[in-house]
C-alpha atoms as a PDB file:
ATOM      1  CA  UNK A   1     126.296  63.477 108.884  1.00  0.00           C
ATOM      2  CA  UNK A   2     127.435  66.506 110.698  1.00  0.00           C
ATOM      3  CA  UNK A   3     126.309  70.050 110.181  1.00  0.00           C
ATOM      4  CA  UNK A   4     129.684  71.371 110.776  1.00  0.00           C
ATOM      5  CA  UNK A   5     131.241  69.156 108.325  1.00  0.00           C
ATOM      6  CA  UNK A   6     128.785  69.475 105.290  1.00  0.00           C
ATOM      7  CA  UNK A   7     129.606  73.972 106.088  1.00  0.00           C
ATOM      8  CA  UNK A   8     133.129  73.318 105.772  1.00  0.00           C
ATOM      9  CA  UNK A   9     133.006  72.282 102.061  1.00  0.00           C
ATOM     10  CA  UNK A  10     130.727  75.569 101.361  1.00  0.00           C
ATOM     11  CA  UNK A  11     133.469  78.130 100.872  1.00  0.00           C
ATOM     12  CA  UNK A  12     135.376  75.774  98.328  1.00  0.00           C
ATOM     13  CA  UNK A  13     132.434  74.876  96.538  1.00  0.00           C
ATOM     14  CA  UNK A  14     131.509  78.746  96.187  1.00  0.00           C
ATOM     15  CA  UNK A  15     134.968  79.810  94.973  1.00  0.00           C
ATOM     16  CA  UNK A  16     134.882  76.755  92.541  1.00  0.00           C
ATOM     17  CA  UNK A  17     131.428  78.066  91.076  1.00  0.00           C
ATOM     18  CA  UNK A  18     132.600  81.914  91.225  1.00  0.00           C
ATOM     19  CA  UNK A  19     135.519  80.529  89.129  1.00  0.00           C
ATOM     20  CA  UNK A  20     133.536  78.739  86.965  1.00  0.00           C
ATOM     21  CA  UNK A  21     131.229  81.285  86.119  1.00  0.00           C
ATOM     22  CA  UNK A  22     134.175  83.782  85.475  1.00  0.00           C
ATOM     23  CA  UNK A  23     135.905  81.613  82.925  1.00  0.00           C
ATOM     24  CA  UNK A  24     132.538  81.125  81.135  1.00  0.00           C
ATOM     25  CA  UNK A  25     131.851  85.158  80.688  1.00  0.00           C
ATOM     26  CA  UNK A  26     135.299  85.594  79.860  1.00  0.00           C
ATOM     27  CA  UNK A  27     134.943  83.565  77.002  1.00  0.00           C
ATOM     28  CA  UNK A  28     131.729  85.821  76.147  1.00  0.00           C
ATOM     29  CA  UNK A  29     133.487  88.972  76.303  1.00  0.00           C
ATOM     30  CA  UNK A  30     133.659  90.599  72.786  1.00  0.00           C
ATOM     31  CA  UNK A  31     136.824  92.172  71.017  1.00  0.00           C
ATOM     32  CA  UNK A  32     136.042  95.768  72.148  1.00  0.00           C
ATOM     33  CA  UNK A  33     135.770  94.556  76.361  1.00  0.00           C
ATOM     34  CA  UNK A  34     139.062  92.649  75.713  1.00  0.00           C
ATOM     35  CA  UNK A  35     140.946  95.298  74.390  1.00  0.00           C
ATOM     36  CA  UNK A  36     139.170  97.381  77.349  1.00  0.00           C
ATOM     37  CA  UNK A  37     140.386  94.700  80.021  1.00  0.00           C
ATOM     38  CA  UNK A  38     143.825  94.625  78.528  1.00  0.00           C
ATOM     39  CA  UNK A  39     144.080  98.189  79.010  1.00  0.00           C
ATOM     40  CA  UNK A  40     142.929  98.334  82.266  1.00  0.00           C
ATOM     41  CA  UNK A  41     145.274  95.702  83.290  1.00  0.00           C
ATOM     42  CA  UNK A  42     148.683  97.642  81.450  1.00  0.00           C
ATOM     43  CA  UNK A  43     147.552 100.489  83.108  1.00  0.00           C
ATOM     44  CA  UNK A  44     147.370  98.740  86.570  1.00  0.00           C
ATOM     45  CA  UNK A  45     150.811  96.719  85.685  1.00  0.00           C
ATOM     46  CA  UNK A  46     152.688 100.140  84.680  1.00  0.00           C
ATOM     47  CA  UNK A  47     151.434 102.271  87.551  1.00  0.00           C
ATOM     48  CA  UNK A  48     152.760  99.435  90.166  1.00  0.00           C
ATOM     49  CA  UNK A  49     155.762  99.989  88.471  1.00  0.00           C
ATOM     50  CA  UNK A  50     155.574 103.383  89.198  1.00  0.00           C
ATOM     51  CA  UNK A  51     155.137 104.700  85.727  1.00  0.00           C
ATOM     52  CA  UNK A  52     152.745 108.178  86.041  1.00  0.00           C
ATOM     53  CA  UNK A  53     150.309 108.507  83.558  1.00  0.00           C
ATOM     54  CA  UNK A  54     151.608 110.806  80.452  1.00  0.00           C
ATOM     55  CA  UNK A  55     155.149 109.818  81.026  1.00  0.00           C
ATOM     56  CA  UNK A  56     157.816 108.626  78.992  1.00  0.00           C
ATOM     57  CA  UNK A  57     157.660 105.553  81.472  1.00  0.00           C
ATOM     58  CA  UNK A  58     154.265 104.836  80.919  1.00  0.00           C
ATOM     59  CA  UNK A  59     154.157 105.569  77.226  1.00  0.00           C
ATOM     60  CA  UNK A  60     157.336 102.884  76.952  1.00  0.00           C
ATOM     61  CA  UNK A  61     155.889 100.616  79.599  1.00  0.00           C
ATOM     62  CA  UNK A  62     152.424 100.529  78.085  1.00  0.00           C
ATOM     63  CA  UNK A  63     154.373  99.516  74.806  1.00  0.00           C
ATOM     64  CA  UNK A  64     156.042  96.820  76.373  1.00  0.00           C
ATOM     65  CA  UNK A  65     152.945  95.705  78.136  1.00  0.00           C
ATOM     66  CA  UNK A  66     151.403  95.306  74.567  1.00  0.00           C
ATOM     67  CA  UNK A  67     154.305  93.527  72.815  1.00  0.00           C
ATOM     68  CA  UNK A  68     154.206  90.972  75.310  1.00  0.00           C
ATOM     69  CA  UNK A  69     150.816  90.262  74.678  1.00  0.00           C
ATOM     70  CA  UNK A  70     151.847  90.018  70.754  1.00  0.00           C
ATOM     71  CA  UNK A  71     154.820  87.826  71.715  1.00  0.00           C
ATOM     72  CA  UNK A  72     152.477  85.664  73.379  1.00  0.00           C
ATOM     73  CA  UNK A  73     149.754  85.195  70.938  1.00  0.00           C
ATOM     74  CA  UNK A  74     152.472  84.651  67.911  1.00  0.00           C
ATOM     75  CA  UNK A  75     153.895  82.219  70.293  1.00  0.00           C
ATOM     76  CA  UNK A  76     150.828  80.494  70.783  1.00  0.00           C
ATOM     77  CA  UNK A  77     150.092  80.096  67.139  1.00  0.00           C
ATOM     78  CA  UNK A  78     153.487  78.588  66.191  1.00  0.00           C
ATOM     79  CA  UNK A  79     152.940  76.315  69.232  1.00  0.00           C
ATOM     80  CA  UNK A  80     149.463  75.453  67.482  1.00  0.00           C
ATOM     81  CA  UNK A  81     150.944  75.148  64.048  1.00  0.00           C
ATOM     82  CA  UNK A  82     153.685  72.947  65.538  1.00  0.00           C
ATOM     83  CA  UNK A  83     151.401  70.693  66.792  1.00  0.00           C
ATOM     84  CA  UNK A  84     148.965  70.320  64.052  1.00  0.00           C
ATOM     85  CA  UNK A  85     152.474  69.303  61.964  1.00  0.00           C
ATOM     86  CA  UNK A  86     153.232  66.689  64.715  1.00  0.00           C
ATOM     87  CA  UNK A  87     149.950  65.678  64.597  1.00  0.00           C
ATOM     88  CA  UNK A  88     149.932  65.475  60.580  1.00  0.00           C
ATOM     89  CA  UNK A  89     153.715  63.351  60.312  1.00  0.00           C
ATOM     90  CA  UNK A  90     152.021  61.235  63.170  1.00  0.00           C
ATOM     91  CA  UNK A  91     148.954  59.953  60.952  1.00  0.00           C
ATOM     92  CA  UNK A  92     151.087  59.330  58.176  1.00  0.00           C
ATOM     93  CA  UNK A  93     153.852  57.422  60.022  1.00  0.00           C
ATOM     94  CA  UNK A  94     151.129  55.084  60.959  1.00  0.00           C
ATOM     95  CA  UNK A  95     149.377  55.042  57.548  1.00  0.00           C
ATOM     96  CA  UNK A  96     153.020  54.072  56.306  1.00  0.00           C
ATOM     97  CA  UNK A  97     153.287  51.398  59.275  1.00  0.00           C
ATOM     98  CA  UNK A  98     150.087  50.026  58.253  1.00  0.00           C
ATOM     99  CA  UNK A  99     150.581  49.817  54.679  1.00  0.00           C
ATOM    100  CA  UNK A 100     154.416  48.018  55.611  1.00  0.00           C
ATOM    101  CA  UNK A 101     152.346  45.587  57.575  1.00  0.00           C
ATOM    102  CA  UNK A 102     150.297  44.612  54.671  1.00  0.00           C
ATOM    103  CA  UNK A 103     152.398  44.770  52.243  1.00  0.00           C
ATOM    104  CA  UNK A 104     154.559  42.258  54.370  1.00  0.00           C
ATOM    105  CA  UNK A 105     151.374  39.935  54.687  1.00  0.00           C
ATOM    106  CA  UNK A 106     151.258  40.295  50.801  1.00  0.00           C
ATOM    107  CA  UNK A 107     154.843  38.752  50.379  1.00  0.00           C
ATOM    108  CA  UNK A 108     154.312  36.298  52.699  1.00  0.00           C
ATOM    109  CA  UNK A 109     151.044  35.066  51.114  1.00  0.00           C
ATOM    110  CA  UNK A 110     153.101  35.163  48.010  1.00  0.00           C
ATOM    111  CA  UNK A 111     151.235  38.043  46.508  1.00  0.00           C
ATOM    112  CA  UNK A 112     152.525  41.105  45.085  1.00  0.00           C
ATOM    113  CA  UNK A 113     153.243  43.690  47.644  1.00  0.00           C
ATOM    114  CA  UNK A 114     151.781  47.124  47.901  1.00  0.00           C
ATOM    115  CA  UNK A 115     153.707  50.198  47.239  1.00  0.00           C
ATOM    116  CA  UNK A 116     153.842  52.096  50.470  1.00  0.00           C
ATOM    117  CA  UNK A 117     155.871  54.698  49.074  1.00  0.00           C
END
C-alpha cells in the first residue's frame, strides 16, 4: 500500500483517540473539578457576553448560567423517569398479551381460562 495513503488516516485516528481519552477522564473527574469546570466555563460564557467580573451582569448572568444547568439535569431525570415508566407499562402489556394468549389456548382446549386481570 502507499505511504501517503496509510499518513492520511493519521490525523483522524489521533483526534478520534484524543477524543476518546477525554470522554474517559471526564467521567473520572470528581464533584469538586466539576463544579470547578462549570465555573470556569460560566465565567468564559458571561465574559463573551460582555459581562465584567463584579457586575450586576455577571452576578445575573452567572445565575442564569447555573439555572440552566439545573433545568437541564431536572430535565434529564424526568426524561429518565419517563422512560423507566414506558419501559415498566411495556413489560406488562406483554405479560398481559401473553397471559391473553394462553388463556385463549385454555378455552380452546376446553380448559378453564386464566385470569389475566
Amino acid at each position: 500500500m502507499n505511504r501517503t495513503y496509510l499518513n492520511a488516516g493519521r490525523p483522524l485516528l489521533t483526534l478520534a483517540l484524543v477524543a476518546a481519552l477525554g470522554a474517559g477522564l471526564a467521567a473520572c473527574e470528581s464533584p469538586e473539578q466539576r463544579r470547578y469546570a462549570n465555573l470556569s466555563e460560566d465565567n468564559s460564557t458571561c465574559a463573551t457576553f460582555g459581562a465584567g467580573q463584579g457586575s450586576r451582569d455577571y452576578t445575573d448572568c452567572m445565575l442564569k448560567q447555573q439555572s440552566r444547568r439545573d433545568s437541564e439535569k431536572l430535565n434529564a431525570l424526568e426524561r429518565q423517569r419517563i422512560s423507566t415508566q414506558n419501559s415498566k407499562d411495556s413489560l406488562e402489556m406483554v405479560r398481559k398479551m401473553q397471559c391473553d394468549r394462553e388463556a385463549k389456548k385454555d378455552r380452546e382446549a376446553g380448559r378453564r381460562p386464566r385470569d389475566c386481570h
